[in-house]
C-alpha atoms as a PDB file:
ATOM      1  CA  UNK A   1     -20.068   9.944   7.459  1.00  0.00           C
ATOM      2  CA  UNK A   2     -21.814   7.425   9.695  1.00  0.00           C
ATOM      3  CA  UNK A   3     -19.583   6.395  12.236  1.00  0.00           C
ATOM      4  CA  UNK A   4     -20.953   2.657  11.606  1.00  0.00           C
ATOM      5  CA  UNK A   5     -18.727   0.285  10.462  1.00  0.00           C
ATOM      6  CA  UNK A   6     -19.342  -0.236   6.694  1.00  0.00           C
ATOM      7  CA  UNK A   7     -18.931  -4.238   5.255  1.00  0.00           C
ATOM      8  CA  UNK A   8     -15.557  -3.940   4.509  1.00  0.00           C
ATOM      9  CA  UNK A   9     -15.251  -6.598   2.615  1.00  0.00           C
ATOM     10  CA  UNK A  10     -17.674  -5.285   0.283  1.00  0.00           C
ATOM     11  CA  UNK A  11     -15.757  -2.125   0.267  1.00  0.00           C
ATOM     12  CA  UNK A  12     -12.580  -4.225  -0.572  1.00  0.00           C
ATOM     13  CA  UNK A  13     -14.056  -5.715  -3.478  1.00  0.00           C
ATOM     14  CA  UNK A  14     -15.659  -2.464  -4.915  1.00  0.00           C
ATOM     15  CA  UNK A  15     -12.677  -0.390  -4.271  1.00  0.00           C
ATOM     16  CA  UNK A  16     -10.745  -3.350  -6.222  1.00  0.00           C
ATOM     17  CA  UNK A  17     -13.681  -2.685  -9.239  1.00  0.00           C
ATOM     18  CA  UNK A  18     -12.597   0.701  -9.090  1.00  0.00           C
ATOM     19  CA  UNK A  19     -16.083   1.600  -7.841  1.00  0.00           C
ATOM     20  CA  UNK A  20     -16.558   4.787  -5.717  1.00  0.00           C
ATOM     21  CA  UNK A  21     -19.043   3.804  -3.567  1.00  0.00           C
ATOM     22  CA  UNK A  22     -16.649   1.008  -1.798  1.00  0.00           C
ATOM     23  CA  UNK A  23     -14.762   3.809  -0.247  1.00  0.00           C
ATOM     24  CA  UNK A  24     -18.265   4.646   1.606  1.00  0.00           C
ATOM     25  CA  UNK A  25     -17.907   0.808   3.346  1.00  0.00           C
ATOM     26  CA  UNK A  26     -14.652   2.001   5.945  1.00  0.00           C
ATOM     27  CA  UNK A  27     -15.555   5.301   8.287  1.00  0.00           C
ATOM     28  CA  UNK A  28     -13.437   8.304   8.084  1.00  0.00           C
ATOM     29  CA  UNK A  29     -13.342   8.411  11.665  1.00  0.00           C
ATOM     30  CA  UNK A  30      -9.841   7.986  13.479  1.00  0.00           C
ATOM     31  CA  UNK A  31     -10.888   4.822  14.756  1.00  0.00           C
ATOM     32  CA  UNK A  32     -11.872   3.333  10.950  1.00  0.00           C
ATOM     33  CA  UNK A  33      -8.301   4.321  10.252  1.00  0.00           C
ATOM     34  CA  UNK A  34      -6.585   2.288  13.072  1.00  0.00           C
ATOM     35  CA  UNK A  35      -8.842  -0.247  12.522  1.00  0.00           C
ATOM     36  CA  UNK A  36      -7.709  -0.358   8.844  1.00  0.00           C
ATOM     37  CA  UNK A  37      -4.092  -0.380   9.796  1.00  0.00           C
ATOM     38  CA  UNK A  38      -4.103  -2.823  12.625  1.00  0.00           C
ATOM     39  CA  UNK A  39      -4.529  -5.898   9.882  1.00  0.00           C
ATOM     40  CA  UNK A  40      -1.366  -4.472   7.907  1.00  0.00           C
ATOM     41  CA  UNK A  41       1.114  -3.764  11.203  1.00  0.00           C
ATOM     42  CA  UNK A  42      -0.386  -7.178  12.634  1.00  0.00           C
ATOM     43  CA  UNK A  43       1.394  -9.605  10.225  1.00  0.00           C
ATOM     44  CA  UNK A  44       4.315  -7.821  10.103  1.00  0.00           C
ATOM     45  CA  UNK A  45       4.604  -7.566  14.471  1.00  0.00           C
ATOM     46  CA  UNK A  46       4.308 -11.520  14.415  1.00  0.00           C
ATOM     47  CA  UNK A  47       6.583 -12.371  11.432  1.00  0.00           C
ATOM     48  CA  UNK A  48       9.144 -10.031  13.169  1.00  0.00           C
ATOM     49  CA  UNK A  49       8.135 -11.422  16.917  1.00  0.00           C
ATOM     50  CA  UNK A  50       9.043 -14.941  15.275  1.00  0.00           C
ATOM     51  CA  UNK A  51      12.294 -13.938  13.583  1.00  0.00           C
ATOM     52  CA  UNK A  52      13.158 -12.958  17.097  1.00  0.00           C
ATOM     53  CA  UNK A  53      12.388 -15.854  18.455  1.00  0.00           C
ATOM     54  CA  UNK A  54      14.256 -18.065  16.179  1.00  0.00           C
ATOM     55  CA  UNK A  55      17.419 -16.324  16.115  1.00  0.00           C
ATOM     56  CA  UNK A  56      17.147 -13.920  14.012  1.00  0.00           C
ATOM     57  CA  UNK A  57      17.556 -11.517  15.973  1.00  0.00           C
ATOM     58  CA  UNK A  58      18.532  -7.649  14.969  1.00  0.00           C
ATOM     59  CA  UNK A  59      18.019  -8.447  11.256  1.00  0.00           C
ATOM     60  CA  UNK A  60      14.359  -9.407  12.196  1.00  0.00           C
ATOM     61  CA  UNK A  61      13.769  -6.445  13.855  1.00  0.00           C
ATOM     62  CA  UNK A  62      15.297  -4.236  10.963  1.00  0.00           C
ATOM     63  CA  UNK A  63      12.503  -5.746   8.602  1.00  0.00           C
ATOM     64  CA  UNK A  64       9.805  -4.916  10.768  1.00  0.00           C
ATOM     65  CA  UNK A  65      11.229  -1.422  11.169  1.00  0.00           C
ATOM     66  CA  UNK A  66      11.628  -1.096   7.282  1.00  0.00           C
ATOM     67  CA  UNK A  67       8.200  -2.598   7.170  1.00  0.00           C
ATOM     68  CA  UNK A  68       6.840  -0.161   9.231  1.00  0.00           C
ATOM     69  CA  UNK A  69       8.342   2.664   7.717  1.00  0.00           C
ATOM     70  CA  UNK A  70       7.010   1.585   4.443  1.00  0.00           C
ATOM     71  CA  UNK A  71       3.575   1.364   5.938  1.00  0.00           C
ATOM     72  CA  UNK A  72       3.543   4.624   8.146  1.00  0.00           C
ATOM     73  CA  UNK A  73       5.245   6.382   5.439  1.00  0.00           C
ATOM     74  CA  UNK A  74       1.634   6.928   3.180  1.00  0.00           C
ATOM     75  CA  UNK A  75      -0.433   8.251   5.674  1.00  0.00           C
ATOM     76  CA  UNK A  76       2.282  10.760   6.609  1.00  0.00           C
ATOM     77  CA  UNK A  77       3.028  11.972   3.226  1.00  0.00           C
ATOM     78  CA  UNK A  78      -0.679  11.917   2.133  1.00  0.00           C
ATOM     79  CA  UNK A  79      -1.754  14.325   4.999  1.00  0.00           C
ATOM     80  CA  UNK A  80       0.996  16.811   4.500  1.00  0.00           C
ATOM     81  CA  UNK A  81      -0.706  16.979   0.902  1.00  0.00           C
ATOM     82  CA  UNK A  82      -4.250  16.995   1.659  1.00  0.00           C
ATOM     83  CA  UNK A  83      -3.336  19.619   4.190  1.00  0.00           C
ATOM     84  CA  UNK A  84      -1.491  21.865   1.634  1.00  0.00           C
ATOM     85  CA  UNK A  85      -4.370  21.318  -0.782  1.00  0.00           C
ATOM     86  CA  UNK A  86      -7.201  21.907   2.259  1.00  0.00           C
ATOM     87  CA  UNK A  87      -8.474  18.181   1.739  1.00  0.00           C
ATOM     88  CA  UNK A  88      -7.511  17.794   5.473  1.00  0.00           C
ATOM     89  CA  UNK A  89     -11.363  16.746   5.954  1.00  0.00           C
ATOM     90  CA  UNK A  90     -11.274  14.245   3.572  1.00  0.00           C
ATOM     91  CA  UNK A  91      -7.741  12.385   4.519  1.00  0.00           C
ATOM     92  CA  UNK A  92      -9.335  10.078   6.942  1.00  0.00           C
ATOM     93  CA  UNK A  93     -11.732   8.820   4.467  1.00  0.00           C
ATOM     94  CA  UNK A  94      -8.827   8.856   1.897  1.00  0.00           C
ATOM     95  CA  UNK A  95      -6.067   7.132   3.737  1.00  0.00           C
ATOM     96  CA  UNK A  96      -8.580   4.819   5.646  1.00  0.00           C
ATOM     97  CA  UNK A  97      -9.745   3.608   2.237  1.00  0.00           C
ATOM     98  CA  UNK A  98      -5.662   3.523   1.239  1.00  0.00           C
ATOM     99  CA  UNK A  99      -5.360   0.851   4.165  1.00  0.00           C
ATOM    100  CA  UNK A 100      -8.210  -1.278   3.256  1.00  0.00           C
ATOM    101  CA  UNK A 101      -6.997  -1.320  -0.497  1.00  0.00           C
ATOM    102  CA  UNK A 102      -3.731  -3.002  -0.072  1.00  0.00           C
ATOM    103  CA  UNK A 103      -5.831  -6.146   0.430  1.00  0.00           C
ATOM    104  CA  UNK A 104      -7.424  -5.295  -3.057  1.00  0.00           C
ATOM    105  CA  UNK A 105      -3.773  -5.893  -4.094  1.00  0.00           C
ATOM    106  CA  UNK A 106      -3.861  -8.964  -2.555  1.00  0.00           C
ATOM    107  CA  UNK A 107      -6.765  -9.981  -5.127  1.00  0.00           C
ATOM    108  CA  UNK A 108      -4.911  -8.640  -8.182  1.00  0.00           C
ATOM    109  CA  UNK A 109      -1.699 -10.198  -7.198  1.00  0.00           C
ATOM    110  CA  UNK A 110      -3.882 -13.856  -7.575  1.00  0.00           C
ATOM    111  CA  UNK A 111      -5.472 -12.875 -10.546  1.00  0.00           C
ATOM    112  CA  UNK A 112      -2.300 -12.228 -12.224  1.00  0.00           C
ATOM    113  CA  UNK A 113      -0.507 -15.501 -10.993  1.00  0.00           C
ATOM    114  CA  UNK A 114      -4.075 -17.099 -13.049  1.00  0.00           C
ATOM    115  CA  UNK A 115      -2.680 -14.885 -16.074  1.00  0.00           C
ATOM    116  CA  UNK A 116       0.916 -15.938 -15.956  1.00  0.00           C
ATOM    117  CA  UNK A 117      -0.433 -19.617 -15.899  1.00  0.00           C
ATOM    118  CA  UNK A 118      -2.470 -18.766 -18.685  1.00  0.00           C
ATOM    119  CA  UNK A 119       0.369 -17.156 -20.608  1.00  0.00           C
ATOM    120  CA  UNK A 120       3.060 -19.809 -19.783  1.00  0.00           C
ATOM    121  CA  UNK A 121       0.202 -22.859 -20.446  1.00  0.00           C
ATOM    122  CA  UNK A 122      -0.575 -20.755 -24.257  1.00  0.00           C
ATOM    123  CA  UNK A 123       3.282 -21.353 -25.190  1.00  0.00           C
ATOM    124  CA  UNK A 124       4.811 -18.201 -23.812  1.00  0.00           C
ATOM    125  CA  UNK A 125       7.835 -18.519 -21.978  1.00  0.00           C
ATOM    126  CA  UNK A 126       7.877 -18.610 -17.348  1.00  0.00           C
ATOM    127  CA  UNK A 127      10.172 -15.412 -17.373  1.00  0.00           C
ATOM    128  CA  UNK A 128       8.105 -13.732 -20.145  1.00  0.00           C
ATOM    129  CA  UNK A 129       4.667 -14.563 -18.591  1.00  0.00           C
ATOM    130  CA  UNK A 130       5.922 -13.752 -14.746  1.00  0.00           C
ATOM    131  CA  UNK A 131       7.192 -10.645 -16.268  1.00  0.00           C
ATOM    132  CA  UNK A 132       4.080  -9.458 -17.392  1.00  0.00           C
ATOM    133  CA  UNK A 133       1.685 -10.793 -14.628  1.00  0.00           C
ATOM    134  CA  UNK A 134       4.082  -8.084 -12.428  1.00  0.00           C
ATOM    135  CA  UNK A 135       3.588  -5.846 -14.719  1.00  0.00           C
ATOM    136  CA  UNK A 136       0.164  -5.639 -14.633  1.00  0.00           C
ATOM    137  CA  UNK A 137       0.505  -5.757 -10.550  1.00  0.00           C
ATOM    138  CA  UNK A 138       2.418  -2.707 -10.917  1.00  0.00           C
ATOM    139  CA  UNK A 139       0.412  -1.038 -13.269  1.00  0.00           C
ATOM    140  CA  UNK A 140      -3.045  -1.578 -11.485  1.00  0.00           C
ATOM    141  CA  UNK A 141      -1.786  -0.778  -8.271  1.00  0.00           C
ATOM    142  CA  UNK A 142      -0.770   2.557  -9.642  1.00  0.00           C
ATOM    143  CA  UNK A 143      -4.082   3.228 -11.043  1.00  0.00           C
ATOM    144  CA  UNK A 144      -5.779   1.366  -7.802  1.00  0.00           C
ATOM    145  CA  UNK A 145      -3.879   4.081  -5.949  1.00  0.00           C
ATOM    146  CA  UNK A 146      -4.569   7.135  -7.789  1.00  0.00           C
ATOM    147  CA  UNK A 147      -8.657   6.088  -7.699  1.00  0.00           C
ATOM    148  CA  UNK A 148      -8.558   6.013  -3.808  1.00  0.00           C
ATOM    149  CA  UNK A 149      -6.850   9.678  -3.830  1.00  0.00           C
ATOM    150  CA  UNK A 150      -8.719  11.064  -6.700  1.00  0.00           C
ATOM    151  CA  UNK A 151     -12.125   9.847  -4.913  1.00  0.00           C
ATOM    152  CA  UNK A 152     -11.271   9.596  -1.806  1.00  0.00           C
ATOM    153  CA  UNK A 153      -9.998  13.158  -1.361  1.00  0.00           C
ATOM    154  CA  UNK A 154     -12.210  14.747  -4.315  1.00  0.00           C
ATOM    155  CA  UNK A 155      -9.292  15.591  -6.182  1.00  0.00           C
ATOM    156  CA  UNK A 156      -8.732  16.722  -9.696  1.00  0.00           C
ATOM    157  CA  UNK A 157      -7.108  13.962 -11.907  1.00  0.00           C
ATOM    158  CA  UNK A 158      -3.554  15.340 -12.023  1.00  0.00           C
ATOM    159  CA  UNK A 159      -3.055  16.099  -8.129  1.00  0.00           C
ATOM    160  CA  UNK A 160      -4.359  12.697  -7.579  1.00  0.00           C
ATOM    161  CA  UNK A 161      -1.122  11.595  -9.952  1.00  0.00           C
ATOM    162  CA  UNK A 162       0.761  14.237  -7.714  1.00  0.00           C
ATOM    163  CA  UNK A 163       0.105  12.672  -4.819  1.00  0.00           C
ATOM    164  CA  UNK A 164       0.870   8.996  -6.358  1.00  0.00           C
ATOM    165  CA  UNK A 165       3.907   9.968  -6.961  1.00  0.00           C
ATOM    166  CA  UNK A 166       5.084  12.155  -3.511  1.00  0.00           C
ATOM    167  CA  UNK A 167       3.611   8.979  -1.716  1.00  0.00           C
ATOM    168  CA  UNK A 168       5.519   5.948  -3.613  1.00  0.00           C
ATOM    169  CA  UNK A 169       8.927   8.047  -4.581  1.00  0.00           C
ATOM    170  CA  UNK A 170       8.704   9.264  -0.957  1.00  0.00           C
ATOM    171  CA  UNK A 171       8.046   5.804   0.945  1.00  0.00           C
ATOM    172  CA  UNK A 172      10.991   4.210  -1.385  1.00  0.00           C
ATOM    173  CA  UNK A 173      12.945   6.828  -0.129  1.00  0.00           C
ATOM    174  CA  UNK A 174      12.302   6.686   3.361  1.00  0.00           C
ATOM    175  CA  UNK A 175      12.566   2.836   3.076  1.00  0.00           C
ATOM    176  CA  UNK A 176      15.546   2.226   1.040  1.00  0.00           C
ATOM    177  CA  UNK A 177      17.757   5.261   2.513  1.00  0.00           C
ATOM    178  CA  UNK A 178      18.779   3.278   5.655  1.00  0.00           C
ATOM    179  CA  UNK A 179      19.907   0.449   3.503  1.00  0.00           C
ATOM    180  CA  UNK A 180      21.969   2.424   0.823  1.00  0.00           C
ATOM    181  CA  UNK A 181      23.723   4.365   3.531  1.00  0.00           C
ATOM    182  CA  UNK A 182      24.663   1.221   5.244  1.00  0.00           C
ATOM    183  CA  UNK A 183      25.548  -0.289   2.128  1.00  0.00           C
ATOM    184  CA  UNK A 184      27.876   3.551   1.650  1.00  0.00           C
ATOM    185  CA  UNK A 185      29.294   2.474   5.268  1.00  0.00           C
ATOM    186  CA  UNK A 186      30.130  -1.158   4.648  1.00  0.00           C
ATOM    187  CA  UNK A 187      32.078   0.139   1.673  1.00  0.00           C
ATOM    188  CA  UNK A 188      34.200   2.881   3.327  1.00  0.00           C
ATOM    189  CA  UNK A 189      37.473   1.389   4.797  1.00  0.00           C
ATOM    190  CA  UNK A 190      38.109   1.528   8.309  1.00  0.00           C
END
């Protein structure tokens, strides 16, 4: 690919359409992969910088970490794949494309708060509508996901649902393990 930088932007929104041709917007180029993580570590680094700063001290920097970890966690799992399956040529493209589409989530997330409003305004209940505006979060972010890998590492539909699931099962993990063996220590007598 062109080492260029694409409109990304345009790739957001077409990657969001579930449109193949957004994933051509980012690079596959080490630097179009930093440059498509930088946004998601940046938020994080000052949220964490200000819990810091107001007192919050080592619980602030245990949410970035876990942030982190949930954000690293992707592109590490991803490549082991793409490696085993010889995709290793495509898994910039791929998990550059990954980066860029978690603000496509960002744009779903708003169109289903418009939905539960809709839902709650036609007579159905807050907890009913919020229920299934989340719901169809969830489900479109697992679909969202599986188009990026599918496309963006020319995979066969069912290794694309392979990788889905090694990537979120394996990030929970990863995230939530330092938490429920804290939680195991807390509970153990002294």
């Amino acid at each position: 690919m062109n080492e260029r930088a694409g409109h990304v932007l345009l790739g957001i929104l077409q990657i969001a359409l579930l449109r193949a041709e957004g994933l051509g917007q980012f690079g596959d180029s080490p630097k179009s992969f930093l440059n498509s993580l930088a946004p998601l570590i940046a938020f994080p680094l000052a949220g964490g910088l200000l819990g810091v700063l107001s007192g919050a001290g080592l619980d602030a920097v245990a949410a970035l970490l876990g942030t982190l970890v949930a954000l690293l966690a992707p592109p590490v799992l991803s490549e082991m794949l793409a490696r085993f399956w010889g995709r290793e040529r495509e898994w910039l493209r791929y998990a550059t494309a990954f980066n860029w589409s978690r603000w496509a989530m960002l744009l779903a997330f708003c169109g289903a708060l418009a939905l539960m409003s809709i839902l709650a305004a036609l007579g159905l209940g807050s907890r009913a509508a919020v229920t299934l505006g989340l719901l169809a979060v969830a489900a479109y972010g697992v679909v969202l996901e599986w188009f990026v890998a599918r496309v963006g590492l020319r995979l066969v539909w069912w290794r694309a649902a392979v990788l889905v699931l090694v990537v979120e099962v394996g990030a929970a993990l990863l995230f939530l393990t330092p938490h429920l063996l804290a939680g195991l220590q807390d509970g153990v007598p002294s």
